[in-house]
C-alpha atoms as a PDB file:
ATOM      1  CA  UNK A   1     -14.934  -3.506 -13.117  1.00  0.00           C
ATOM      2  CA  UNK A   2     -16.491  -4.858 -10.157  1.00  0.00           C
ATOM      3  CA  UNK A   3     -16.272  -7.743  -7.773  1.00  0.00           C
ATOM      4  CA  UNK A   4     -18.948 -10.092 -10.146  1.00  0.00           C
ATOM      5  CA  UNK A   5     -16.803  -8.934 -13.102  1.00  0.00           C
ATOM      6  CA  UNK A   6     -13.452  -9.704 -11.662  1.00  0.00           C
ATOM      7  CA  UNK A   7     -14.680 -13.050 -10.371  1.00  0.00           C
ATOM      8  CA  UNK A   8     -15.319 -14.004 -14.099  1.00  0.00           C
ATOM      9  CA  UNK A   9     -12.007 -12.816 -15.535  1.00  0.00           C
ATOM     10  CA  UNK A  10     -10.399 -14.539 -12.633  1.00  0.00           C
ATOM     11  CA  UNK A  11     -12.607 -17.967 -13.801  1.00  0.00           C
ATOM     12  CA  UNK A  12     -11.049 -16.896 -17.609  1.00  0.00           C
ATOM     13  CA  UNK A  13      -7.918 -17.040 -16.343  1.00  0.00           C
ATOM     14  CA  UNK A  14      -7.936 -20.268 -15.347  1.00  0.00           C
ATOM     15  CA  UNK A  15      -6.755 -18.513 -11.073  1.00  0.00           C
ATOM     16  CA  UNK A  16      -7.546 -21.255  -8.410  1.00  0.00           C
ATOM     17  CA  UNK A  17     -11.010 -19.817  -6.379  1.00  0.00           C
ATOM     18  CA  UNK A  18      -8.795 -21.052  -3.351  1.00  0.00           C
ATOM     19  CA  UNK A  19      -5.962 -18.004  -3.868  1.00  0.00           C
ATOM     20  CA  UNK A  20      -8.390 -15.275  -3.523  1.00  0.00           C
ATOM     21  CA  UNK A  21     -11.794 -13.977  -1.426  1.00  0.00           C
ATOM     22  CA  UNK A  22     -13.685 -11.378  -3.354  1.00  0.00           C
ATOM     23  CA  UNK A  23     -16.596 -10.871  -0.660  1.00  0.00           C
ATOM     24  CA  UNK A  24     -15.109 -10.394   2.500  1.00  0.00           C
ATOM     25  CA  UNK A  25     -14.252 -14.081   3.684  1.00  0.00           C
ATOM     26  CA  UNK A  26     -10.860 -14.017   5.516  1.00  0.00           C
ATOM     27  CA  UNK A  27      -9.657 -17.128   3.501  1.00  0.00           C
ATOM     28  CA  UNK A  28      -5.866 -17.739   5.002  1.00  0.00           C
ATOM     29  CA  UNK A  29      -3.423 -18.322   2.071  1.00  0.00           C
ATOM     30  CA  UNK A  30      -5.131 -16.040  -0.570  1.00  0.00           C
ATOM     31  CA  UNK A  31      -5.526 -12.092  -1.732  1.00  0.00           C
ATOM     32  CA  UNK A  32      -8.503 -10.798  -0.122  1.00  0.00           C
ATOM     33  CA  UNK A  33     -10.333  -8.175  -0.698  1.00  0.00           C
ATOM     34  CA  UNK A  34     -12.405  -6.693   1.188  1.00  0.00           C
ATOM     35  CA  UNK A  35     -14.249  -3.246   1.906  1.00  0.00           C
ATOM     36  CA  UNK A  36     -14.550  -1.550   5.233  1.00  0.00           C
ATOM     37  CA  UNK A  37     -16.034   1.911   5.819  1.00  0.00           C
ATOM     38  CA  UNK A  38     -16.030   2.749   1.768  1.00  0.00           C
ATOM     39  CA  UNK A  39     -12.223   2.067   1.329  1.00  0.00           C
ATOM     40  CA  UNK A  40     -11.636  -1.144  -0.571  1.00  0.00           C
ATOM     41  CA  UNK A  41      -8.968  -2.978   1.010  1.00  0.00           C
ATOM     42  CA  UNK A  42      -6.768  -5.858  -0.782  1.00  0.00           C
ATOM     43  CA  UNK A  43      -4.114  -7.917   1.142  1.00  0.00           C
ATOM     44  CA  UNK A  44      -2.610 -10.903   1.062  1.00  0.00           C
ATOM     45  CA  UNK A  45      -3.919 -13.097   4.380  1.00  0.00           C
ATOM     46  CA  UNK A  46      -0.936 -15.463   5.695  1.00  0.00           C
ATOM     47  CA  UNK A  47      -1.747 -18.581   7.246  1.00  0.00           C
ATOM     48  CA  UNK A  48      -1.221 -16.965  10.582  1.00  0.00           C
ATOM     49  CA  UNK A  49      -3.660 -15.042   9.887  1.00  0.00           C
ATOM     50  CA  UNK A  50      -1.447 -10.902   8.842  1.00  0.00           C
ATOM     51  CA  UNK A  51      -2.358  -9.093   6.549  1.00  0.00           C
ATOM     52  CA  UNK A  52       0.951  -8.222   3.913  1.00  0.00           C
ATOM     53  CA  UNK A  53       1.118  -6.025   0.805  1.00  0.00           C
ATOM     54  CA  UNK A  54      -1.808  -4.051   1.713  1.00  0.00           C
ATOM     55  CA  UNK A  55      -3.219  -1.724  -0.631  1.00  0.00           C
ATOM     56  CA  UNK A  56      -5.934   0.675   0.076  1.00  0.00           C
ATOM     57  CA  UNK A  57      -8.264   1.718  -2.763  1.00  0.00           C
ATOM     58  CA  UNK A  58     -10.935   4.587  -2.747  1.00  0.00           C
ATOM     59  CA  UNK A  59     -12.994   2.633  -5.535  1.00  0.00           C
ATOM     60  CA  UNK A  60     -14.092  -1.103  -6.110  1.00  0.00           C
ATOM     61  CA  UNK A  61     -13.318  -0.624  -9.582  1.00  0.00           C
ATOM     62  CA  UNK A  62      -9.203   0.335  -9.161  1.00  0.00           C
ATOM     63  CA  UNK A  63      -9.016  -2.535  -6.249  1.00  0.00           C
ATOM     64  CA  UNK A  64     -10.922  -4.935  -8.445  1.00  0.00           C
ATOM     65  CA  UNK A  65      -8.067  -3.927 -11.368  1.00  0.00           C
ATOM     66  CA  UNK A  66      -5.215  -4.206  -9.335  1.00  0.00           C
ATOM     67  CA  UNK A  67      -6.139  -7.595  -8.432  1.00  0.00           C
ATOM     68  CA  UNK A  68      -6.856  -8.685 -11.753  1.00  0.00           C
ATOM     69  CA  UNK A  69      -3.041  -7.555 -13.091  1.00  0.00           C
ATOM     70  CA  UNK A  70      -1.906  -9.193  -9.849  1.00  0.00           C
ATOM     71  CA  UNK A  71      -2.703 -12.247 -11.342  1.00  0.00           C
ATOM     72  CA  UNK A  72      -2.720 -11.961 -14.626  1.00  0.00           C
ATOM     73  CA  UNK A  73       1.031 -11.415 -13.849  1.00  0.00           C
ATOM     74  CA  UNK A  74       1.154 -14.119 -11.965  1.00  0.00           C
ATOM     75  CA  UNK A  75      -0.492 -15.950 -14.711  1.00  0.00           C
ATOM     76  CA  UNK A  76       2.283 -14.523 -17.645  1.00  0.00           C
ATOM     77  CA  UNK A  77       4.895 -16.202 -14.956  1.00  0.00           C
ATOM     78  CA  UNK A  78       3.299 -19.688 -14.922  1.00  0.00           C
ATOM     79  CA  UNK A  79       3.474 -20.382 -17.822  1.00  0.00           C
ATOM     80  CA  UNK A  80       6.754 -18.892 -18.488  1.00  0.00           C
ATOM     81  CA  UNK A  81       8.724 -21.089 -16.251  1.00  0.00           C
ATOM     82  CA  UNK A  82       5.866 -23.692 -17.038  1.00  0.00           C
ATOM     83  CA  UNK A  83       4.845 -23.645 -13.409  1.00  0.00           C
ATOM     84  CA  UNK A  84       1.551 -25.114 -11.751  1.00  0.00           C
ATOM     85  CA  UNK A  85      -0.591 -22.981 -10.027  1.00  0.00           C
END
């Protein structure tokens, strides 16, 4: 899978474009990925602007998987405890 791909299942999903950045933007609030010198880097970006949770990846494809269980989790939750995303 790849960033293009992921951005569609994400779309499937029904996840808010606003919780995540796919191409590099630094969007505060969201997971971000993002690559830097051939490692692919995903993080979630506070509002303060830290990076938590960080994961580094050596492949697009297992960063672009992680972040598609990451919310597809997420996902399983919300509507569990009928929550709004």
């Amino acid at each position: 899978m790849n960033r293009k791909e992921l951005e569609h299942k994400l779309k499937d999903l029904d996840i808010n474009p606003n919780q995540y950045s796919l191409f590099g933007e630094l969007i505060p609030d969201s997971i971000i990925l993002y690559e830097n010198y051939g490692n692919w880097e995903v993080f979630y970006l506070d509002e303060r602007g830290a990076r938590n949770d960080e994961k580094i990846f050596k492949q697009e494809k297992e960063a672009c998987l992680y972040i598609y269980r990451l919310f597809k989790e997420s996902k399983k939750i919300q509507i569990k405890f009928n929550l709004r995303s």
